[in-house]
N, C-alpha and C. Protein backbone atom coordinates (compact mmCIF):
# COMPACT_ATOMS: atom_id res chain seq x y z
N UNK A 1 64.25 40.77 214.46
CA UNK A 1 65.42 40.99 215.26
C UNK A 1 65.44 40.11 216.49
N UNK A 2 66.66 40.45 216.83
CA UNK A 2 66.71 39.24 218.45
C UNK A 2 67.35 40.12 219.50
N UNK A 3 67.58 40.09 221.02
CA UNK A 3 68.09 40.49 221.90
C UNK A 3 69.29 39.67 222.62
N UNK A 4 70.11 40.07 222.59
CA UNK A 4 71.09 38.88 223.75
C UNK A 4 72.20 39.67 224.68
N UNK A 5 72.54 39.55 225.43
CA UNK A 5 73.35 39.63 226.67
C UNK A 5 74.71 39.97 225.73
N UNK A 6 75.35 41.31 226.58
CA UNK A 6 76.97 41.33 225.97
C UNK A 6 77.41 42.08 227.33
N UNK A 7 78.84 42.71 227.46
CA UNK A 7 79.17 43.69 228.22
C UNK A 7 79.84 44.75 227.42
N UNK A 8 79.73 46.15 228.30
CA UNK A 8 80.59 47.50 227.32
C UNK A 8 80.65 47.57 228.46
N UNK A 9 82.54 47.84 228.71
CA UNK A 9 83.52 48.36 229.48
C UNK A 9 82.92 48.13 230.95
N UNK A 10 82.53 46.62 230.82
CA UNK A 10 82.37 45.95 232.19
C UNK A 10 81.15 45.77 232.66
N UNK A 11 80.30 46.49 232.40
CA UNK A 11 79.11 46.77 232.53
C UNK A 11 77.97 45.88 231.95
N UNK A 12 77.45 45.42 232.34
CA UNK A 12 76.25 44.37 231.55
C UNK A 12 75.27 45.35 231.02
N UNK A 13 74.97 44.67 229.47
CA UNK A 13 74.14 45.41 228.75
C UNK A 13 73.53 44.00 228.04
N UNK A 14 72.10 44.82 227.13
CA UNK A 14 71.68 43.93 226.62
C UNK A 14 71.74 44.70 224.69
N UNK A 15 71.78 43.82 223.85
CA UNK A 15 72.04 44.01 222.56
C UNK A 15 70.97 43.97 221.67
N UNK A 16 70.02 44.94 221.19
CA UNK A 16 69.14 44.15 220.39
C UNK A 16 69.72 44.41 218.82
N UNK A 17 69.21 43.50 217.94
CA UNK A 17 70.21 43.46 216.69
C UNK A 17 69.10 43.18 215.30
N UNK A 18 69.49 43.70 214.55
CA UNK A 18 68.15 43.68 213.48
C UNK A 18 69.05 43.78 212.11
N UNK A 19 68.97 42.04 211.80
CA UNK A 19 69.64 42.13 210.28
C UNK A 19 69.47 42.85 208.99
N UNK A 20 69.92 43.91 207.97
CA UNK A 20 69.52 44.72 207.08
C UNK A 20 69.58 43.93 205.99
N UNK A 21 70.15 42.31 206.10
CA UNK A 21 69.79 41.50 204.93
C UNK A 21 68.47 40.85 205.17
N UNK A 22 67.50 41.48 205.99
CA UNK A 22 66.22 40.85 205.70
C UNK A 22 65.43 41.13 204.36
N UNK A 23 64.62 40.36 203.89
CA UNK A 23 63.86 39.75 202.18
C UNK A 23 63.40 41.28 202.59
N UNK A 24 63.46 41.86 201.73
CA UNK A 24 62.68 42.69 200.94
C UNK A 24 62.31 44.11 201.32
N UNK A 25 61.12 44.80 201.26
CA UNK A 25 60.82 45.88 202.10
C UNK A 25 60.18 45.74 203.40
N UNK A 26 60.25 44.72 203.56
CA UNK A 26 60.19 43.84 205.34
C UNK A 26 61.30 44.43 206.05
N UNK A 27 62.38 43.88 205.64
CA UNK A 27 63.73 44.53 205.68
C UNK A 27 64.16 45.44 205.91
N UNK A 28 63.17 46.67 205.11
CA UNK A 28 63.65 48.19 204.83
C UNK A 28 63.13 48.17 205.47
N UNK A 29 61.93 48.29 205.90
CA UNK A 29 60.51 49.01 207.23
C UNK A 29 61.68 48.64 208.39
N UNK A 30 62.17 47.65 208.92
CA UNK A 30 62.38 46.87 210.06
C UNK A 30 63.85 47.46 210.68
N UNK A 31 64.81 48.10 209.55
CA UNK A 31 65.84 48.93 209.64
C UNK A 31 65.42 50.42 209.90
N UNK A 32 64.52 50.77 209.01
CA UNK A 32 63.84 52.11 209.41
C UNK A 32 63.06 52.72 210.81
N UNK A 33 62.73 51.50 211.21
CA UNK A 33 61.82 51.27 212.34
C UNK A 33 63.17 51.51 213.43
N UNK A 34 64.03 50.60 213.40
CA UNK A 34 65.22 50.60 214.26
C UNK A 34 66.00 51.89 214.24
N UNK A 35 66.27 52.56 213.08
CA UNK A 35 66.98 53.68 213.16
C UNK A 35 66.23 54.99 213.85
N UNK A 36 65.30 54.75 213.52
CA UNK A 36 63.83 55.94 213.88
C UNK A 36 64.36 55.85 215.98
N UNK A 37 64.10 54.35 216.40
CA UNK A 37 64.09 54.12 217.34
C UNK A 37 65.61 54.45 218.33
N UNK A 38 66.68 54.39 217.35
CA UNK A 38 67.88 55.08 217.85
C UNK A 38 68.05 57.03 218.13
N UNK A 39 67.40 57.70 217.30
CA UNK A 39 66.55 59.05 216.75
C UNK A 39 66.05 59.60 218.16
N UNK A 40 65.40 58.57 218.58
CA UNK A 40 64.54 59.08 219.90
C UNK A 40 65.29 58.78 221.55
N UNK A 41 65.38 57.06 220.89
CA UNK A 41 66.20 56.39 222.60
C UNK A 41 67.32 57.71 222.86
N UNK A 42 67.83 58.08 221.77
CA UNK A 42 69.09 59.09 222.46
C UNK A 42 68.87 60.03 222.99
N UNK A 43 67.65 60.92 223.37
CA UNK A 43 67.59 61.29 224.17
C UNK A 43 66.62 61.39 225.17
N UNK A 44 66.35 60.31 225.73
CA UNK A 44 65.17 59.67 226.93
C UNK A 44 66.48 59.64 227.74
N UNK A 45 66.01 60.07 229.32
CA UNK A 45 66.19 60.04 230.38
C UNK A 45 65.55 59.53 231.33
N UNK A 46 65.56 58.34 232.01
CA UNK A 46 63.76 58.84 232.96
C UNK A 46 64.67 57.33 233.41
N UNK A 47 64.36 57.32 235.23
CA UNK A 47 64.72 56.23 235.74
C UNK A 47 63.74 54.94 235.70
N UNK A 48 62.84 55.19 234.87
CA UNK A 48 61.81 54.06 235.03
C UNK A 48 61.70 53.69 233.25
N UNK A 49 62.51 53.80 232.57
CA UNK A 49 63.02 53.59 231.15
C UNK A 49 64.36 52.99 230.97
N UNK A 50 65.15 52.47 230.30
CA UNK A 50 66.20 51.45 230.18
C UNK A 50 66.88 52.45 229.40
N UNK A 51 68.20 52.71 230.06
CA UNK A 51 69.46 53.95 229.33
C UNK A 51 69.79 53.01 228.18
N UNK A 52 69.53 54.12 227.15
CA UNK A 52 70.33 53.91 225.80
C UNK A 52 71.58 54.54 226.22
N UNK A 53 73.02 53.34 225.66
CA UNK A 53 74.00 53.22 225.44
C UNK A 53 74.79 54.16 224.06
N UNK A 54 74.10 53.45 222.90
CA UNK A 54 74.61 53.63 221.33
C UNK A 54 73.96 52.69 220.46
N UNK A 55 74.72 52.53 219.29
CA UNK A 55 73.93 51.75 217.93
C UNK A 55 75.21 52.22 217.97
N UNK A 56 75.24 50.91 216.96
CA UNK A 56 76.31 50.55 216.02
C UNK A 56 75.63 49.81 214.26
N UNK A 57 76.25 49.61 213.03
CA UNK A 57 75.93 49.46 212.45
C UNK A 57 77.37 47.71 211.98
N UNK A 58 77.12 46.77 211.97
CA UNK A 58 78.07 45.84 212.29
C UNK A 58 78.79 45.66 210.37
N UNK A 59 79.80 46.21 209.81
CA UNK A 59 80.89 46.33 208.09
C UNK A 59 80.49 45.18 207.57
N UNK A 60 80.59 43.76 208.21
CA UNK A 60 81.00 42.56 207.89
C UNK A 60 79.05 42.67 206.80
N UNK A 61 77.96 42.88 208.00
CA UNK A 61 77.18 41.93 207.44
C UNK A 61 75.92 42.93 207.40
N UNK A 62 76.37 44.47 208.17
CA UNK A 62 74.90 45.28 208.29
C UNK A 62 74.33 45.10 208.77
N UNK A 63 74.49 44.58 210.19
CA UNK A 63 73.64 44.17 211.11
C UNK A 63 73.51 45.07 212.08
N UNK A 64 72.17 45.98 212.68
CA UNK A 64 72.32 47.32 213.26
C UNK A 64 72.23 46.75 214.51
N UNK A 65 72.65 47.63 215.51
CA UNK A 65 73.00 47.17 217.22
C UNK A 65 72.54 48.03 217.85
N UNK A 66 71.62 47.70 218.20
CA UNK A 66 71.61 48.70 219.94
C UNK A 66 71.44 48.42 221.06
N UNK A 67 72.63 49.24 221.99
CA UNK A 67 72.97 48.64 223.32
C UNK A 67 72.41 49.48 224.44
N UNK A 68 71.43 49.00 225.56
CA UNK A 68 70.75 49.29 226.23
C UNK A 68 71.30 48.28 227.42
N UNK A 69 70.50 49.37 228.39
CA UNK A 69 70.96 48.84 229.96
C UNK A 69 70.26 47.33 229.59
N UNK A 70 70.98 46.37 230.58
CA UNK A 70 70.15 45.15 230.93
C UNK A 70 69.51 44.97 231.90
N UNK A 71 68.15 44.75 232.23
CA UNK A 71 67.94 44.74 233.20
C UNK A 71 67.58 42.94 233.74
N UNK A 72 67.44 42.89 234.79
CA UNK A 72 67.70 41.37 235.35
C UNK A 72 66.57 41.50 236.21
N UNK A 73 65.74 40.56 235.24
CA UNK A 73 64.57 40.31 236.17
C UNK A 73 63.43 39.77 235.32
N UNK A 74 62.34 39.25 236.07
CA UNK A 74 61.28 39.22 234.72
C UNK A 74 60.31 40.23 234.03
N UNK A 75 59.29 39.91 233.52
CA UNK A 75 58.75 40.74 232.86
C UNK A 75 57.27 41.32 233.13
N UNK A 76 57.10 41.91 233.01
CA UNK A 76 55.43 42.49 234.35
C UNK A 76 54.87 41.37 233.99
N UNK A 77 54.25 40.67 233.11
CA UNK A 77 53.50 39.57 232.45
C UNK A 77 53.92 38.61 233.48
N UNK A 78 55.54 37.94 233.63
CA UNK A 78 55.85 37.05 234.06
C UNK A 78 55.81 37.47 235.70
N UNK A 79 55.91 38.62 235.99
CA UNK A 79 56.14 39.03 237.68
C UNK A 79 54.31 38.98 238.28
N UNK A 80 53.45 39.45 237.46
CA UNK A 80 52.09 38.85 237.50
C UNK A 80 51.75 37.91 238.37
N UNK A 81 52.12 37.23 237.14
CA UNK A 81 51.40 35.25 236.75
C UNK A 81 52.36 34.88 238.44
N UNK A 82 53.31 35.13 238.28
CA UNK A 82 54.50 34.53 239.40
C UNK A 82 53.94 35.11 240.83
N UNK A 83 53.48 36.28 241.00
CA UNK A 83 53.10 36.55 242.58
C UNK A 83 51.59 36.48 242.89
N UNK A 84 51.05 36.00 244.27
CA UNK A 84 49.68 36.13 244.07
C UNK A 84 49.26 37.60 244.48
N UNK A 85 48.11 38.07 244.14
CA UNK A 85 47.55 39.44 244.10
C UNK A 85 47.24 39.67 245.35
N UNK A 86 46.64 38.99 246.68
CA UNK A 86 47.00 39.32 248.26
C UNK A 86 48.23 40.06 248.52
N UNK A 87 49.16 39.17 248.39
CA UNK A 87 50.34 39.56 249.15
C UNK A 87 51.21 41.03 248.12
N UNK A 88 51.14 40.79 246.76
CA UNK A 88 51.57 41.69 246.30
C UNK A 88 51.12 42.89 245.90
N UNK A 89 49.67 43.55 246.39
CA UNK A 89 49.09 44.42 245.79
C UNK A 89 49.91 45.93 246.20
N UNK A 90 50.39 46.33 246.97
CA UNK A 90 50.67 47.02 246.93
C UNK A 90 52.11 47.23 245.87
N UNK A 91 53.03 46.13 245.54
CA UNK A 91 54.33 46.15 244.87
C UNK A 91 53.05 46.42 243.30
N UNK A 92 52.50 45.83 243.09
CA UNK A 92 51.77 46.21 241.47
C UNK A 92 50.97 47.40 241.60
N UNK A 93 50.96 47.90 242.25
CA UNK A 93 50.59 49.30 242.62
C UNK A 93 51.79 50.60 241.71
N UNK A 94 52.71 50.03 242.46
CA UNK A 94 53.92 50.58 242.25
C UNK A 94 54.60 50.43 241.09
N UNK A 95 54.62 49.29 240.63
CA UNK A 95 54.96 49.14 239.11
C UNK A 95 54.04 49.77 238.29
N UNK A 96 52.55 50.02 238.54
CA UNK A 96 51.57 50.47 237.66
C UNK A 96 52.15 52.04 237.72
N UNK A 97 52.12 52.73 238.52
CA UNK A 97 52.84 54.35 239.05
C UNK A 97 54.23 54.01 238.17
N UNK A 98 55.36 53.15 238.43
CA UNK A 98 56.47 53.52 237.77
C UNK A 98 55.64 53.53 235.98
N UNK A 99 55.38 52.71 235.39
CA UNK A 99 54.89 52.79 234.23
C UNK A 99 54.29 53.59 233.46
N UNK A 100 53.41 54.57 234.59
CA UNK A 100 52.55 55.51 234.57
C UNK A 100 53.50 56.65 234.21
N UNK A 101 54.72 57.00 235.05
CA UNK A 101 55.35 58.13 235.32
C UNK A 101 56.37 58.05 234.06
N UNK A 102 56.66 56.45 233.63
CA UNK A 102 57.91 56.61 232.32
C UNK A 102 56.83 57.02 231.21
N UNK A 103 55.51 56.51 231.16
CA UNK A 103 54.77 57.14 229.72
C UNK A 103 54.61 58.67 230.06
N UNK A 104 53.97 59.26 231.26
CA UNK A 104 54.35 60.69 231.43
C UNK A 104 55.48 61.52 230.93
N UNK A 105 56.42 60.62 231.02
CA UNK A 105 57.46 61.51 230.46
C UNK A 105 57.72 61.77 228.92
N UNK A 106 57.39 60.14 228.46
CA UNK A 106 57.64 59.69 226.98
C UNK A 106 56.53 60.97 226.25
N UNK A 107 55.38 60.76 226.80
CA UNK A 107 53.95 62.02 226.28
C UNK A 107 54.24 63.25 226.14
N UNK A 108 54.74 63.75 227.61
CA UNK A 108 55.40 65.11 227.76
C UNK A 108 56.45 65.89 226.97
N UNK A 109 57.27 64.71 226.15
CA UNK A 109 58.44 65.39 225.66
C UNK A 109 57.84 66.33 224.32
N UNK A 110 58.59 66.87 223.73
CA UNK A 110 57.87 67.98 222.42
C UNK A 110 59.03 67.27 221.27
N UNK A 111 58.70 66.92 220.53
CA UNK A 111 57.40 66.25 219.84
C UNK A 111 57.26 64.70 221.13
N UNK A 112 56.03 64.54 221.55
CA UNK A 112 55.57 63.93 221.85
C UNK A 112 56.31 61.96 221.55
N UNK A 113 56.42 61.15 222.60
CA UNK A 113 57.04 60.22 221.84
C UNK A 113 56.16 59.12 222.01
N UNK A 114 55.37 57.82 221.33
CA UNK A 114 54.34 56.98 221.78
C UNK A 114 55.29 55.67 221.76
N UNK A 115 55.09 55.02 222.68
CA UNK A 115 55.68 53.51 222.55
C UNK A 115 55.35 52.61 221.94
N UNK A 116 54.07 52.48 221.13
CA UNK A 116 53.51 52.16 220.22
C UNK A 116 53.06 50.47 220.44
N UNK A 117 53.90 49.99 221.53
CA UNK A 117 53.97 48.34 221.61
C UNK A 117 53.99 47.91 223.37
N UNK A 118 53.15 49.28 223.98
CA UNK A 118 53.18 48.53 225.70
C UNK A 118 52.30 47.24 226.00
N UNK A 119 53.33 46.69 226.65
CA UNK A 119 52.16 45.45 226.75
C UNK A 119 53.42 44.75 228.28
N UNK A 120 52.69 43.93 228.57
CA UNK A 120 53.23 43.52 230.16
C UNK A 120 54.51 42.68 229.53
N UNK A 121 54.64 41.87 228.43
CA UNK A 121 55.96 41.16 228.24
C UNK A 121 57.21 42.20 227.51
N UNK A 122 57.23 43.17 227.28
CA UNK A 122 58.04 44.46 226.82
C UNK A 122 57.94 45.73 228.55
N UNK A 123 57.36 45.29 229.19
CA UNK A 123 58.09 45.82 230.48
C UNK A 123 58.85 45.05 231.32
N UNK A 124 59.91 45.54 231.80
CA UNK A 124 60.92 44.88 232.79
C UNK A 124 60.45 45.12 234.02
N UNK A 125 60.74 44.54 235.17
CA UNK A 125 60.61 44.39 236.50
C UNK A 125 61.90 44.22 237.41
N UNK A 126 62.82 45.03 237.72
CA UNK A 126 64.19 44.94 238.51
C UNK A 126 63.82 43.88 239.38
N UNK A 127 64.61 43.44 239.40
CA UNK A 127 65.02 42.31 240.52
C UNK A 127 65.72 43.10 241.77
C-alpha cells in the first residue's frame, strides 16, 4: 500500500490505500490486515493517536481507503537524527511519555489492542 495527502470537507487528511488486485494471497492477507485495521481504528480515541476519519472501498478498481488525520511534521526517527540530544532532552522526554500514554491506552482497551509495528519511522511528531 501507499499513503498520500487529500482533503475531506476542507480539512487535510492523509489517505492510506491498499490495492485488492494485489497477486495472490499476498493480496488477501494485505486486505484482511487493512480491514481488521479499520475494525479497531474506529474506535480509538486518545490525543496522542491520529483520528480515524472512515474507509472507503474505491467500485472502479477495489482499492480500500483509509482516511486519517494528517499530521505535518517528521517522524520520531527523523526528529531524532535532526535535533541534538543537549538541547532537546527534555522535548524527547516528552515524546517518549506521549508514546508511552497512546500504548497505555491501546493495552488498556478490552480486548486489548497491540500495534504490532512501533518503531520511530511509523511515529509522527507535530510540528
Amino acid at each position: 500500500g501507499f499513503v498520500m495527502g487529500g482533503w475531506l470537507q476542507g480539512t487535510p487528511v492523509a489517505v492510506k490505500a491498499q490495492r485488492s488486485a494485489a497477486v495472490g494471497a499476498e493480496g488477501v492477507e494485505a486486505l484482511v490486515a487493512m480491514a481488521n485495521e479499520v475494525r479497531i481504528f474506529r474506535h480509538v480515541r486518545h490525543p496522542n493517536i491520529v483520528l480515524f476519519y472512515g474507509a472507503c472501498v474505491e467500485p472502479d478498481n477495489g482499492e480500500m481507503l483509509l482516511v486519517i488525520e494528517r499530521i505535518r511534521g517528521p517522524s520520531l526517527y527523523d526528529y531524532v537524527i535532526g535535533h541534538s540530544a543537549d538541547a532537546e532532552a527534555h522535548g524527547r522526554l516528552r515524546l517518549l511519555l506521549d508514546v508511552a500514554c497512546a500504548l497505555r491506552y491501546l493495552h488498556g482497551r478490552r480486548p486489548s489492542i497491540v500495534h504490532g509495528d512501533l518503531k520511530g519511522a511509523n511515529v509522527l511528531v507535530e510540528a
